[in-house]
C-alpha atoms as a PDB file:
ATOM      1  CA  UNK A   1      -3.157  23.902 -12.473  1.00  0.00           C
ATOM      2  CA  UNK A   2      -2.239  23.300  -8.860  1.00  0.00           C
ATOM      3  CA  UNK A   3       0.279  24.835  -7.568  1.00  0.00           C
ATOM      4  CA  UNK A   4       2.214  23.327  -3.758  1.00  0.00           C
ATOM      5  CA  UNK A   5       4.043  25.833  -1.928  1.00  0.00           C
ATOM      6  CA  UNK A   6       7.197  24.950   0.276  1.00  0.00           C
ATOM      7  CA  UNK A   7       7.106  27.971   2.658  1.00  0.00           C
ATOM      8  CA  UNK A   8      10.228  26.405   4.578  1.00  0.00           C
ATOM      9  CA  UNK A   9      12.569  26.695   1.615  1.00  0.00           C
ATOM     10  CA  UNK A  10      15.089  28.994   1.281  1.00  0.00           C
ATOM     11  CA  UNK A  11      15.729  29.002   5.271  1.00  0.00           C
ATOM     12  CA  UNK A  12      12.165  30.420   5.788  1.00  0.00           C
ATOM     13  CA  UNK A  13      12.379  32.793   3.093  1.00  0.00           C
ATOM     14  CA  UNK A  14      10.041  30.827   0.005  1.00  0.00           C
ATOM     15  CA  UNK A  15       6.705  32.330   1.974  1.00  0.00           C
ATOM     16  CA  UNK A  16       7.926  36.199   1.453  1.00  0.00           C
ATOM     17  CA  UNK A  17       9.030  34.974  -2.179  1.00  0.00           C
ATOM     18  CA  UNK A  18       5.561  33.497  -3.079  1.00  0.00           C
ATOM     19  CA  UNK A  19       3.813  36.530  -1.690  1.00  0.00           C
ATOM     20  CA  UNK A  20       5.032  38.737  -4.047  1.00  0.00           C
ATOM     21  CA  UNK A  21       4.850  36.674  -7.109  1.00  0.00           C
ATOM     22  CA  UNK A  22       1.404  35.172  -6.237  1.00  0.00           C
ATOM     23  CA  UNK A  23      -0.218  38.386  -7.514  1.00  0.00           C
ATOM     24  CA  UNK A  24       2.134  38.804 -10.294  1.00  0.00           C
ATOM     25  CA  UNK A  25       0.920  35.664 -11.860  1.00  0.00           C
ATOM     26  CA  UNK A  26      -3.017  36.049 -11.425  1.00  0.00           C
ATOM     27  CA  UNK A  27      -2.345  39.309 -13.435  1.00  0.00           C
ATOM     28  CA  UNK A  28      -1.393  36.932 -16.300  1.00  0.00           C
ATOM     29  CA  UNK A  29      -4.873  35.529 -15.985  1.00  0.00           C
ATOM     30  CA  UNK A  30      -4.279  31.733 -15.542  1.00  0.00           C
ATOM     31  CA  UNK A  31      -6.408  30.036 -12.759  1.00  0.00           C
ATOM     32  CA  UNK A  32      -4.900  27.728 -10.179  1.00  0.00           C
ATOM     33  CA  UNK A  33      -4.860  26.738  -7.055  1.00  0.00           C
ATOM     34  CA  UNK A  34      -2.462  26.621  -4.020  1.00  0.00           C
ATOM     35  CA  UNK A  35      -1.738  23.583  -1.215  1.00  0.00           C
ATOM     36  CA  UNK A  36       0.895  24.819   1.431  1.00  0.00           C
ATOM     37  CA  UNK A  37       2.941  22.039   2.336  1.00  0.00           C
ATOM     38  CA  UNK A  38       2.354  22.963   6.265  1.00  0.00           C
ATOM     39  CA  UNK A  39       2.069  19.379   7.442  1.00  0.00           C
ATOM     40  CA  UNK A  40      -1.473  19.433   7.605  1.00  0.00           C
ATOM     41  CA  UNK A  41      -1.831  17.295   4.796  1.00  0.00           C
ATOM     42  CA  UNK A  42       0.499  15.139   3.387  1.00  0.00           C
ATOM     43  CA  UNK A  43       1.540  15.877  -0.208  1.00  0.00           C
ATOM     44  CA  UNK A  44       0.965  12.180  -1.083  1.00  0.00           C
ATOM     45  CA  UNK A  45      -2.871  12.434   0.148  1.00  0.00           C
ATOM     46  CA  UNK A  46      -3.068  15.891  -1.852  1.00  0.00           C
ATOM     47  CA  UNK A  47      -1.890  14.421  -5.531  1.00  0.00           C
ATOM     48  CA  UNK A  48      -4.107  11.501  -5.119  1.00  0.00           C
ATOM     49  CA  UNK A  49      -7.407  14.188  -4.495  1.00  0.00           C
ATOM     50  CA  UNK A  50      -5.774  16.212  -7.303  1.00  0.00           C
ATOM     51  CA  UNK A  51      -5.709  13.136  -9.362  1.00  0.00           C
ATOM     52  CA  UNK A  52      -9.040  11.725  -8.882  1.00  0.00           C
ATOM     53  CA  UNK A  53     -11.213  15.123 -10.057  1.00  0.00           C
ATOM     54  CA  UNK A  54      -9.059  15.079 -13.126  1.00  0.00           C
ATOM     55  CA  UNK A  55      -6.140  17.425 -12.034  1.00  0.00           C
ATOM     56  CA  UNK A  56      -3.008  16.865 -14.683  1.00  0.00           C
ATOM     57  CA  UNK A  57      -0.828  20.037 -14.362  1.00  0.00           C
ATOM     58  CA  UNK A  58       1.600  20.359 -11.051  1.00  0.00           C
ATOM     59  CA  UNK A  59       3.400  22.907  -9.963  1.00  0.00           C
ATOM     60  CA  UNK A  60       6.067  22.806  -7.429  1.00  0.00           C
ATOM     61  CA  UNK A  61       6.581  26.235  -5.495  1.00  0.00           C
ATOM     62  CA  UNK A  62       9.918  25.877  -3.481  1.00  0.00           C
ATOM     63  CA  UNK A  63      13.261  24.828  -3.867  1.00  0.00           C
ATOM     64  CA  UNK A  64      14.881  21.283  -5.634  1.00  0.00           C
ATOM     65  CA  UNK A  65      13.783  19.534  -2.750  1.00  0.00           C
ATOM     66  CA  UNK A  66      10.274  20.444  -3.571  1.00  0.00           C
ATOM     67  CA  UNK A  67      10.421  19.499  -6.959  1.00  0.00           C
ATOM     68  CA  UNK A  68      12.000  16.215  -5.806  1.00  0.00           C
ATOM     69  CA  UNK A  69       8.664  15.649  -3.676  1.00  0.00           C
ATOM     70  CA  UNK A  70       6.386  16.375  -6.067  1.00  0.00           C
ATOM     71  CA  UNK A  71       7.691  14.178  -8.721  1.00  0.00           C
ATOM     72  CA  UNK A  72       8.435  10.930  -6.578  1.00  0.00           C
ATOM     73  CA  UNK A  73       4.893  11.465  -5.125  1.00  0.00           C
ATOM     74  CA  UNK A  74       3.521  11.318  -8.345  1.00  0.00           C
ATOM     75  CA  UNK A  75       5.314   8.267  -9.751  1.00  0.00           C
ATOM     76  CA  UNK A  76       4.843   6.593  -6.469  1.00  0.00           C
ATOM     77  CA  UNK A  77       0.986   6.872  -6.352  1.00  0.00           C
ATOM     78  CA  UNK A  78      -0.297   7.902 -10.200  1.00  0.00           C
ATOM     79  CA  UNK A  79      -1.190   5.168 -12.371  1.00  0.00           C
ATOM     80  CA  UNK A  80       0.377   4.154 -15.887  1.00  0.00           C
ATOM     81  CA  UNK A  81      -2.257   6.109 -17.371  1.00  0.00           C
ATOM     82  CA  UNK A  82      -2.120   8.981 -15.163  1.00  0.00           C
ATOM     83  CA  UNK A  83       1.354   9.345 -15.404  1.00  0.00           C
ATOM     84  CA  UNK A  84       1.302   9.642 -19.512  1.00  0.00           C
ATOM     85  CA  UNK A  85      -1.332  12.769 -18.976  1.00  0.00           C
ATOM     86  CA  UNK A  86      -0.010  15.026 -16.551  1.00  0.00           C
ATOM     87  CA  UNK A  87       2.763  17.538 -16.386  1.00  0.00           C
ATOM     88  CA  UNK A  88       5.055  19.202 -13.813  1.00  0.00           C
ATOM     89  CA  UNK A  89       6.370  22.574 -13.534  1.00  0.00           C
ATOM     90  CA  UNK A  90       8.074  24.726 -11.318  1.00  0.00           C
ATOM     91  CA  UNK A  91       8.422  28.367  -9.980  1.00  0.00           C
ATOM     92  CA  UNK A  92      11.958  28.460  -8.043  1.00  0.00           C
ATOM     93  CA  UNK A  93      11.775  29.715  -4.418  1.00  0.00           C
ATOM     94  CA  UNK A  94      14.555  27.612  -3.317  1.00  0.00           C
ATOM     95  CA  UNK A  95      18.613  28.193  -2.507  1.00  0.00           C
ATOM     96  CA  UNK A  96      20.066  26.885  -5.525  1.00  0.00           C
ATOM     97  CA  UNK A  97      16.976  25.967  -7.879  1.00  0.00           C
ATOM     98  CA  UNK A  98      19.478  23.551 -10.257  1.00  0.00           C
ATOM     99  CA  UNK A  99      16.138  22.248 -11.797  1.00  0.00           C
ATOM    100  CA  UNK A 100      15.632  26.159 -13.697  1.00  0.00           C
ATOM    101  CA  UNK A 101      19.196  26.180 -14.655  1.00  0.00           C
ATOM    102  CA  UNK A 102      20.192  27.400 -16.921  1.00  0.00           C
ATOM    103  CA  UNK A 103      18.204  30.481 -16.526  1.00  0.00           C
ATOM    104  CA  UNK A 104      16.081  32.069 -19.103  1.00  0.00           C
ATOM    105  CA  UNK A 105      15.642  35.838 -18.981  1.00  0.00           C
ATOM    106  CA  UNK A 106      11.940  35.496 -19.940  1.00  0.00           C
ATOM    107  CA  UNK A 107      11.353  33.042 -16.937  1.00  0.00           C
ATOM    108  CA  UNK A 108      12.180  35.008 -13.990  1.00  0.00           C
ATOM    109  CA  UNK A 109       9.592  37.624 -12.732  1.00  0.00           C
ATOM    110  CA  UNK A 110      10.155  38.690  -9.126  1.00  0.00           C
ATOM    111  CA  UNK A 111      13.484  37.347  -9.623  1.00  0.00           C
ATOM    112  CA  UNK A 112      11.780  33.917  -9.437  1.00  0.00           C
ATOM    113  CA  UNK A 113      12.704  31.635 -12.183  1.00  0.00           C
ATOM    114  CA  UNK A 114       9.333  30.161 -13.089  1.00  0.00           C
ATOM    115  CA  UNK A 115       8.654  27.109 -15.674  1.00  0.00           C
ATOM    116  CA  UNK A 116       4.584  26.954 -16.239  1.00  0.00           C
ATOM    117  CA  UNK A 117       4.554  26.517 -19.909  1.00  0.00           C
ATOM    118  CA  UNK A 118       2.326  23.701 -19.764  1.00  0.00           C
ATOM    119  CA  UNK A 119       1.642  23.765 -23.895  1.00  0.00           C
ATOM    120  CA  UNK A 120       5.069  22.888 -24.298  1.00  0.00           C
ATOM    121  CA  UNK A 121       5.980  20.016 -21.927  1.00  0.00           C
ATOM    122  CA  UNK A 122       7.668  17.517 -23.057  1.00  0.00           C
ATOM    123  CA  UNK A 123       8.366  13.901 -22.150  1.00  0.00           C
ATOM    124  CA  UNK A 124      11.649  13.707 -20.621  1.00  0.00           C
ATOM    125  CA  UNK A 125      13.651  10.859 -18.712  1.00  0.00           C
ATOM    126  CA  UNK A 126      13.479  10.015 -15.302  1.00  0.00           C
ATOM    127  CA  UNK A 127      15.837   8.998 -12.969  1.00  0.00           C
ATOM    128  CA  UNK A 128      15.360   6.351 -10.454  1.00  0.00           C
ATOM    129  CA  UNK A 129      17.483   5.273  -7.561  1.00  0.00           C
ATOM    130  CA  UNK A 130      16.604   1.922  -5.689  1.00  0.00           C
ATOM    131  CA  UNK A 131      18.565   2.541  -1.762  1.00  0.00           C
ATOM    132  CA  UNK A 132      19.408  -1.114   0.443  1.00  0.00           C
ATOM    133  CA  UNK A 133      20.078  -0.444   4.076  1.00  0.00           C
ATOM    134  CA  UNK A 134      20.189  -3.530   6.079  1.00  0.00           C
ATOM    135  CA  UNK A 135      16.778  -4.810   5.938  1.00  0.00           C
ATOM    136  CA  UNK A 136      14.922  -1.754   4.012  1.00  0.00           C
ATOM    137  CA  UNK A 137      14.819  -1.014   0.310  1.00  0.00           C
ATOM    138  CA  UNK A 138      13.621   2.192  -0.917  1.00  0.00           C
ATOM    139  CA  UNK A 139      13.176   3.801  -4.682  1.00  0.00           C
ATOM    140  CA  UNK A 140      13.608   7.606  -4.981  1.00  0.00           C
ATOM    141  CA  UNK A 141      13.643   9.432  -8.017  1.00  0.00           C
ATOM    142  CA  UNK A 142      15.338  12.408  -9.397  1.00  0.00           C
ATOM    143  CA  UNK A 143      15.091  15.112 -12.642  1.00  0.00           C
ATOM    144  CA  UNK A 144      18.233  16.887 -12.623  1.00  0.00           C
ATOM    145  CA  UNK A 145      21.226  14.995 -10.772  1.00  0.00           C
ATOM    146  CA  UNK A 146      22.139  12.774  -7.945  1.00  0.00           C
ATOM    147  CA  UNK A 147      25.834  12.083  -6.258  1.00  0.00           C
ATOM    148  CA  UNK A 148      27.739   9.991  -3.607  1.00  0.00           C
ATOM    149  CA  UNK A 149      29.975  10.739  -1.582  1.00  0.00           C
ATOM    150  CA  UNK A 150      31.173  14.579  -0.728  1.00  0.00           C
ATOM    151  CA  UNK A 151      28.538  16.340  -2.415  1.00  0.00           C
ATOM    152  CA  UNK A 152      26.120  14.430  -1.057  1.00  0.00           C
ATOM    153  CA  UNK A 153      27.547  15.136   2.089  1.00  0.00           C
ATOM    154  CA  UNK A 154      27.329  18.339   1.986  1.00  0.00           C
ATOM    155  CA  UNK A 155      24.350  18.145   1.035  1.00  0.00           C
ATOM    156  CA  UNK A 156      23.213  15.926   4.171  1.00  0.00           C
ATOM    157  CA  UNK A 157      24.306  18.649   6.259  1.00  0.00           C
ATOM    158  CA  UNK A 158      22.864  21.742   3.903  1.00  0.00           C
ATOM    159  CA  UNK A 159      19.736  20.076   4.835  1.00  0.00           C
ATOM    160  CA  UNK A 160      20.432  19.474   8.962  1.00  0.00           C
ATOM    161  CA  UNK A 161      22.737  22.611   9.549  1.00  0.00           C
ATOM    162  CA  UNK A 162      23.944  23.880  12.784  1.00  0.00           C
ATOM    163  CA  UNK A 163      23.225  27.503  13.862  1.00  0.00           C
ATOM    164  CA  UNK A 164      26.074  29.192  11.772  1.00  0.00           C
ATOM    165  CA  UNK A 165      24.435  27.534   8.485  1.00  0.00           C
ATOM    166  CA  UNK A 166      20.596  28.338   9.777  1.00  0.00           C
ATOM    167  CA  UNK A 167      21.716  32.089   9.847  1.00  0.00           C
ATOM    168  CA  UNK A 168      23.973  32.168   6.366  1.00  0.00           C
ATOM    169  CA  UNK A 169      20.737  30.345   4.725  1.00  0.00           C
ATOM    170  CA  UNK A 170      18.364  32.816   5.838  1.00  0.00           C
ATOM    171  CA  UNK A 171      21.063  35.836   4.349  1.00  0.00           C
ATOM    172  CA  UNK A 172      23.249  34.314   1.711  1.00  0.00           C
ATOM    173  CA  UNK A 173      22.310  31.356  -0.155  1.00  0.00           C
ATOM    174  CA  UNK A 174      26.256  31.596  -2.039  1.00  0.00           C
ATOM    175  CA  UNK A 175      27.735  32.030   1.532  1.00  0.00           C
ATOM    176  CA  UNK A 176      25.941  29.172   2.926  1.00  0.00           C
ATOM    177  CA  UNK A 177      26.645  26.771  -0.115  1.00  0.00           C
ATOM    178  CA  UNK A 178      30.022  27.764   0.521  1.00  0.00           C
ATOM    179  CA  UNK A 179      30.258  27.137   4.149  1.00  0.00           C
ATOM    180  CA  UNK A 180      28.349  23.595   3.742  1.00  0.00           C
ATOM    181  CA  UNK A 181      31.568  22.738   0.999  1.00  0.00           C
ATOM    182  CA  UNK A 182      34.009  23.818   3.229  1.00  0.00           C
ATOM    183  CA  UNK A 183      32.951  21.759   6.608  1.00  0.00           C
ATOM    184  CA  UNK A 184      32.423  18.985   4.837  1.00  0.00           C
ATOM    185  CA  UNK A 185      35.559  19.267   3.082  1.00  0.00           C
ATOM    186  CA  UNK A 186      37.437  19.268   6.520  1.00  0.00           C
ATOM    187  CA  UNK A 187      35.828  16.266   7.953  1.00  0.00           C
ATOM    188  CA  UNK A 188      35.300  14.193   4.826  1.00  0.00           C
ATOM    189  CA  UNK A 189      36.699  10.742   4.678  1.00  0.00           C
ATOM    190  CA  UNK A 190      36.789   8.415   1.525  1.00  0.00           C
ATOM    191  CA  UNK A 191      35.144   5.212   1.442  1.00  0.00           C
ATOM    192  CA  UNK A 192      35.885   1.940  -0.029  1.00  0.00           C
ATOM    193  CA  UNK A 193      33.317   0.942  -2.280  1.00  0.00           C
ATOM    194  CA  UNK A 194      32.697  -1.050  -5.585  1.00  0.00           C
ATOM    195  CA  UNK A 195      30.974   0.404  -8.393  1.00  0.00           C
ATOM    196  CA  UNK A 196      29.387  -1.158 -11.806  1.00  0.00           C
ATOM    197  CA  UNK A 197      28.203   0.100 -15.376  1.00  0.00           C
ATOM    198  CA  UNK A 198      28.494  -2.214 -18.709  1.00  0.00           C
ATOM    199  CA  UNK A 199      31.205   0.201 -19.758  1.00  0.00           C
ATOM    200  CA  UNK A 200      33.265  -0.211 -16.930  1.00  0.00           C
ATOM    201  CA  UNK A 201      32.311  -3.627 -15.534  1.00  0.00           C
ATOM    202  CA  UNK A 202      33.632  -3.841 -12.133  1.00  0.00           C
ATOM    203  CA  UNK A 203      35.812  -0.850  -9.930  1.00  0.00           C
ATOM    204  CA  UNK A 204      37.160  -1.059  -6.732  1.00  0.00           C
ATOM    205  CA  UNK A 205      37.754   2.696  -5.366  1.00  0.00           C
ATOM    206  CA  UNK A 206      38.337   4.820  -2.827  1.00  0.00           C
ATOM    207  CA  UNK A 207      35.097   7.101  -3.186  1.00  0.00           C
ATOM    208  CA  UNK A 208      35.284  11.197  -3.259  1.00  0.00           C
ATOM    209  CA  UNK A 209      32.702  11.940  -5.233  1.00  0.00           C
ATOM    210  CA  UNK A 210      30.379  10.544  -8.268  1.00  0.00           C
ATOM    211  CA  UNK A 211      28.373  12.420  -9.690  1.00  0.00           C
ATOM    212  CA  UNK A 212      25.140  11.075 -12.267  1.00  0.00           C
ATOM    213  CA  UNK A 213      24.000  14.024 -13.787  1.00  0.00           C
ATOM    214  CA  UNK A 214      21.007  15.052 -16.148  1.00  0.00           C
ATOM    215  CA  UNK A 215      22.197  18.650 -15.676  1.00  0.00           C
ATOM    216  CA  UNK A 216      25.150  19.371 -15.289  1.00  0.00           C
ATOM    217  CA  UNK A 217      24.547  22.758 -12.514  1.00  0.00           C
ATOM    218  CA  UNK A 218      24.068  21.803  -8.789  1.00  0.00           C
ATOM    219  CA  UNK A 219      25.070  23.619  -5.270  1.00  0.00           C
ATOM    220  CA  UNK A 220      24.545  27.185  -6.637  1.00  0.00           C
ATOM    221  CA  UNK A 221      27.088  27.857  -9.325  1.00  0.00           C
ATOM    222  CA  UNK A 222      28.820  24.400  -9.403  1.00  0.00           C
ATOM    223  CA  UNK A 223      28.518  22.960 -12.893  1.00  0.00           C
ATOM    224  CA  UNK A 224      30.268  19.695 -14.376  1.00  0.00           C
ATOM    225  CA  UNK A 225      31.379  20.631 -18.450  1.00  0.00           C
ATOM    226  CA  UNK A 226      28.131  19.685 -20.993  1.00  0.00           C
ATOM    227  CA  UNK A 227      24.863  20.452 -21.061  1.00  0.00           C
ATOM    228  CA  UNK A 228      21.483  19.530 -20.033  1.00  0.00           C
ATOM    229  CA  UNK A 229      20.421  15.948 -21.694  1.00  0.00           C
ATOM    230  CA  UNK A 230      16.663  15.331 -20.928  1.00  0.00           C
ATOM    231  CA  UNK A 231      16.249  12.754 -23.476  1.00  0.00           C
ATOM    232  CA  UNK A 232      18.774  10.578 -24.220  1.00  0.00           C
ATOM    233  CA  UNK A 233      18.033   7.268 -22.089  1.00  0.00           C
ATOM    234  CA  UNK A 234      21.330   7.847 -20.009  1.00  0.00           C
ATOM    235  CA  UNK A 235      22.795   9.604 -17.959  1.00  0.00           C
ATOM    236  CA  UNK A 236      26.931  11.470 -17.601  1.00  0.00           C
ATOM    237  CA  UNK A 237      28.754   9.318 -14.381  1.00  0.00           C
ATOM    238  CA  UNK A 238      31.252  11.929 -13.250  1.00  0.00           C
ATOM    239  CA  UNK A 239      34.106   9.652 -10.920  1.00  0.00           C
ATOM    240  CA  UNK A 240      36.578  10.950  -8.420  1.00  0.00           C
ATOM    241  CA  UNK A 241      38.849   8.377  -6.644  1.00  0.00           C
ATOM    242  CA  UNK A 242      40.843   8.605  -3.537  1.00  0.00           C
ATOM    243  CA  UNK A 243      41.436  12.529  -3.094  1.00  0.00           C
ATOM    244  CA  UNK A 244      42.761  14.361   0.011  1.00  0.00           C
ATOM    245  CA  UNK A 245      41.747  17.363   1.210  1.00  0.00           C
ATOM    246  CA  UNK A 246      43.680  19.543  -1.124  1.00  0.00           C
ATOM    247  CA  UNK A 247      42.205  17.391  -4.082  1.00  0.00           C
ATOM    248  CA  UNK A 248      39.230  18.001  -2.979  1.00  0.00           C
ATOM    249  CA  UNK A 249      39.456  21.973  -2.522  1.00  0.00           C
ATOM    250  CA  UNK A 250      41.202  21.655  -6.147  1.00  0.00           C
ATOM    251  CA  UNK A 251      38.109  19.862  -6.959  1.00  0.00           C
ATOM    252  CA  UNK A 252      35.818  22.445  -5.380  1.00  0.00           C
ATOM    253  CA  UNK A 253      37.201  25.195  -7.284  1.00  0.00           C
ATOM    254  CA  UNK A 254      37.184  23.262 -10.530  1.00  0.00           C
ATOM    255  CA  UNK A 255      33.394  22.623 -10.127  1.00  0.00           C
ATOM    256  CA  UNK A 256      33.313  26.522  -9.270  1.00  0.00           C
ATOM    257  CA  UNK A 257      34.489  27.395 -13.114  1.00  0.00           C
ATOM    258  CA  UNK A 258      32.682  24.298 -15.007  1.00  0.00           C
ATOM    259  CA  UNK A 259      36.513  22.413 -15.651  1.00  0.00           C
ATOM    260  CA  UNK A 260      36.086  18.917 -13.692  1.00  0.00           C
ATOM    261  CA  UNK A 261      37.706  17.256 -16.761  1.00  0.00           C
ATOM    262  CA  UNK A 262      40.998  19.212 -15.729  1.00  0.00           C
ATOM    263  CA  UNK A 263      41.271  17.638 -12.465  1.00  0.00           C
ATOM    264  CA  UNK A 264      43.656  14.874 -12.370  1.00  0.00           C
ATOM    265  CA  UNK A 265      42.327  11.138 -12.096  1.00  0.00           C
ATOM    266  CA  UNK A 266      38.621  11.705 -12.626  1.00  0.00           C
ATOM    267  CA  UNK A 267      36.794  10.155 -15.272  1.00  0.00           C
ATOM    268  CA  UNK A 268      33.492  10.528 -16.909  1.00  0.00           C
ATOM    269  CA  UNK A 269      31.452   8.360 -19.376  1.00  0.00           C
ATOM    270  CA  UNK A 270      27.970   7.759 -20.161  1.00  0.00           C
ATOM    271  CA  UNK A 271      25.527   5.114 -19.120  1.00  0.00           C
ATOM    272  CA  UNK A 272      22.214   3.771 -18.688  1.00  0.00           C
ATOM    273  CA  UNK A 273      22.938   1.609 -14.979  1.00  0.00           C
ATOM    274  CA  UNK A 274      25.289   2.731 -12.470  1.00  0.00           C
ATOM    275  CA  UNK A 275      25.648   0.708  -9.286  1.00  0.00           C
ATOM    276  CA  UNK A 276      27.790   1.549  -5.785  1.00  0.00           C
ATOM    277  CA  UNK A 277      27.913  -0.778  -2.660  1.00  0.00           C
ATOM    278  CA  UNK A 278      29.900  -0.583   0.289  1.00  0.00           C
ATOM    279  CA  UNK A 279      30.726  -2.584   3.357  1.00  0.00           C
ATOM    280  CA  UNK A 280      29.718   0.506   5.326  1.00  0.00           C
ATOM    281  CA  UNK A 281      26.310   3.055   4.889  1.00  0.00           C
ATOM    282  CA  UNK A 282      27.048   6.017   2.567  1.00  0.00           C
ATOM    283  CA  UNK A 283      25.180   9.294   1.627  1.00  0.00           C
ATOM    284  CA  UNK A 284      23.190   8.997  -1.426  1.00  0.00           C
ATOM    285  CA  UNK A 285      21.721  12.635  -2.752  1.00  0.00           C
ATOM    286  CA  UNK A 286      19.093  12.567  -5.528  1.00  0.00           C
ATOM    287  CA  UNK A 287      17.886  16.375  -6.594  1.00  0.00           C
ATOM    288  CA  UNK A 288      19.367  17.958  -3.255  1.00  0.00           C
ATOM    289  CA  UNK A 289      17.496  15.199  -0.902  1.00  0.00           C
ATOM    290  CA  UNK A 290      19.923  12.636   0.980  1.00  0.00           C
ATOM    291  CA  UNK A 291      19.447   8.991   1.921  1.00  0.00           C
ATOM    292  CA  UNK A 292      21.561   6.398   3.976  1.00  0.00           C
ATOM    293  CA  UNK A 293      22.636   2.899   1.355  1.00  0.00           C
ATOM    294  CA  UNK A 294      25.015   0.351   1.479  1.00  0.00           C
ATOM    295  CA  UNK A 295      24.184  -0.252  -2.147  1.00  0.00           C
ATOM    296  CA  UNK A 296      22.944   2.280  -4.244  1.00  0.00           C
ATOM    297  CA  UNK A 297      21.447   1.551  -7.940  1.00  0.00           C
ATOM    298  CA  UNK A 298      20.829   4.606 -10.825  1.00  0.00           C
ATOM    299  CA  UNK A 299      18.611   3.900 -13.440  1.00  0.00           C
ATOM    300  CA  UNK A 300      16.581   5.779 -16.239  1.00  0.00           C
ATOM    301  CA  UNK A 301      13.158   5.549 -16.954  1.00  0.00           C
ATOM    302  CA  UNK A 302      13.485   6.788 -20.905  1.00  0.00           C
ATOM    303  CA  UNK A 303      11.391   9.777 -21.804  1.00  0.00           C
ATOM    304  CA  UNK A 304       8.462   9.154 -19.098  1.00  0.00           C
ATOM    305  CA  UNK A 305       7.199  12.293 -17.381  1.00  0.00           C
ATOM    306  CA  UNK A 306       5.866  15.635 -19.091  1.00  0.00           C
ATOM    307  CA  UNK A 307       7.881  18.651 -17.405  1.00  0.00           C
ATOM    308  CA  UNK A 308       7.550  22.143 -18.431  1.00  0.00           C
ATOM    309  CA  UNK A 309      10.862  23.539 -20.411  1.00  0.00           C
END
């Protein structure tokens, strides 16, 4: 088992979180190794060393962002055959840590949700996201959820804050979440877009928010209604058209309590394709990381990487 640690997550804080459970589990007497994610090496170069002596289990030490990295990494530069061996956990030193939520009591140690039961991976789907931006095309992947529009947003700034956010996120990951929502909220603009699935064919909109969710909890405590769904070849498209700002802080406190199906004029369904292009670049967030599109296409790879449960 090798284990690559994010020290930068949780505003600086992931390096005082790892040094307390790193002892914790050696105690438990499984051997692995650690790769800080300094820069020093890039975690491409490291899973393609891991690889090639026969490494199959992965852990990611940080926060969604982390996770995000270690699994595009790996389906970017692991063979077919590789990819059908190995297996990817994760211990959660991150803000919000959506990919160990829900939480299990007899995860956490530290206070750090952990997921390192390697004997019971199982396969579970993948979600891929092909980006056009002018002349560039890019495929990122994602475990848990991706979004356009506000959330990803906030998002884009959660991830480049300015010095109020850098000092909430080194105190209070709720406060900061919070603040992030907020700003965003007050500068937020829709966006014309159009936006395709076989169950919908073809919608015009003015974009909000979509969300294309594996599990339904992001941003802290923000949850869409359901439950996890690792396995069934699709994914949930959660739609919001054309809100102002008071829709959206409607919205906001909707998300807070799990009831997005009481807000007026969204729509969910499921779906195996989703696609969104625009005349103008929008924010695309996949697993808490944010990219620039003008068209933006969701797909699943069915039941295609081990991850730990």
């Amino acid at each position: 088992m090798i284990v690559f640690v994010n020290p930068r997550a949780c505003g600086g804080r992931a390096r005082e979180k790892w040094l307390s459970l790193d002892p914790v589990l050696r105690r438990r007497g499984r051997a692995y190794s650690t790769i800080t994610l300094d820069g020093e090496k890039s975690l491409h170069a490291a899973i393609t060393e891991a690889l090639a002596v026969g490494e199959r289990e992965f852990v990611a030490a940080g926060g969604d962002g982390t996770v995000n990295a270690l699994v595009s990494n790996l389906m970017k530069c692991a063979s077919p055959q590789e990819i059908s061996e190995v297996a990817v956990g994760a211990i959660g030193l991150g803000s919000s840590n959506d990919f160990h939520k829900p939480l299990r009591r007899d995860s956490i140690a530290k206070g750090i949700p952990t997921r390192i039961e390697f004997n019971s991976a199982q396969y579970r789907d993948v979600g891929r996201v092909e980006l056009k931006h002018g002349g560039t095309h890019d495929t990122r992947y994602f475990l848990v959820n991706a979004s356009a529009g506000v959330t990803a947003g906030a998002n884009l700034f959660f991830n480049h804050p300015d010095h109020v956010l850098q000092l909430l996120k080194r105190h209070s990951t709720s406060a900061a979440i919070f603040y992030a929502a907020v700003r965003t909220i007050s500068t937020f603009t829709c966006q014309e877009v159009t936006l395709w699935s076989a169950e919908t064919g073809t919608v015009r909109s003015l974009l909000t928010n979509v969300g294309v969710i594996k599990n339904p909890h992001f941003s802290g405590s923000l949850r869409y209604p359901g439950k996890a769904d690792y396995e069934s070849g699709k994914f949930t498209v959660h739609l919001c058209p054309g809100m102002n700002r008071a829709g959206l802080i409607r919205l906001l406190f909707a998300l807070s309590s799990g009831s997005f199906d009481s807000v007026p004029g969204t729509r969910s369904w499921p779906t195996k394709a989703l696609s969104i292009t625009s005349a103008t670049p929008f924010a695309v967030e996949h697993d808490g990381e944010v990219g620039l599109a003008s068209s933006a296409v969701f797909s699943i790879i069915p039941r295609h990487l081990k991850v730990c449960p």
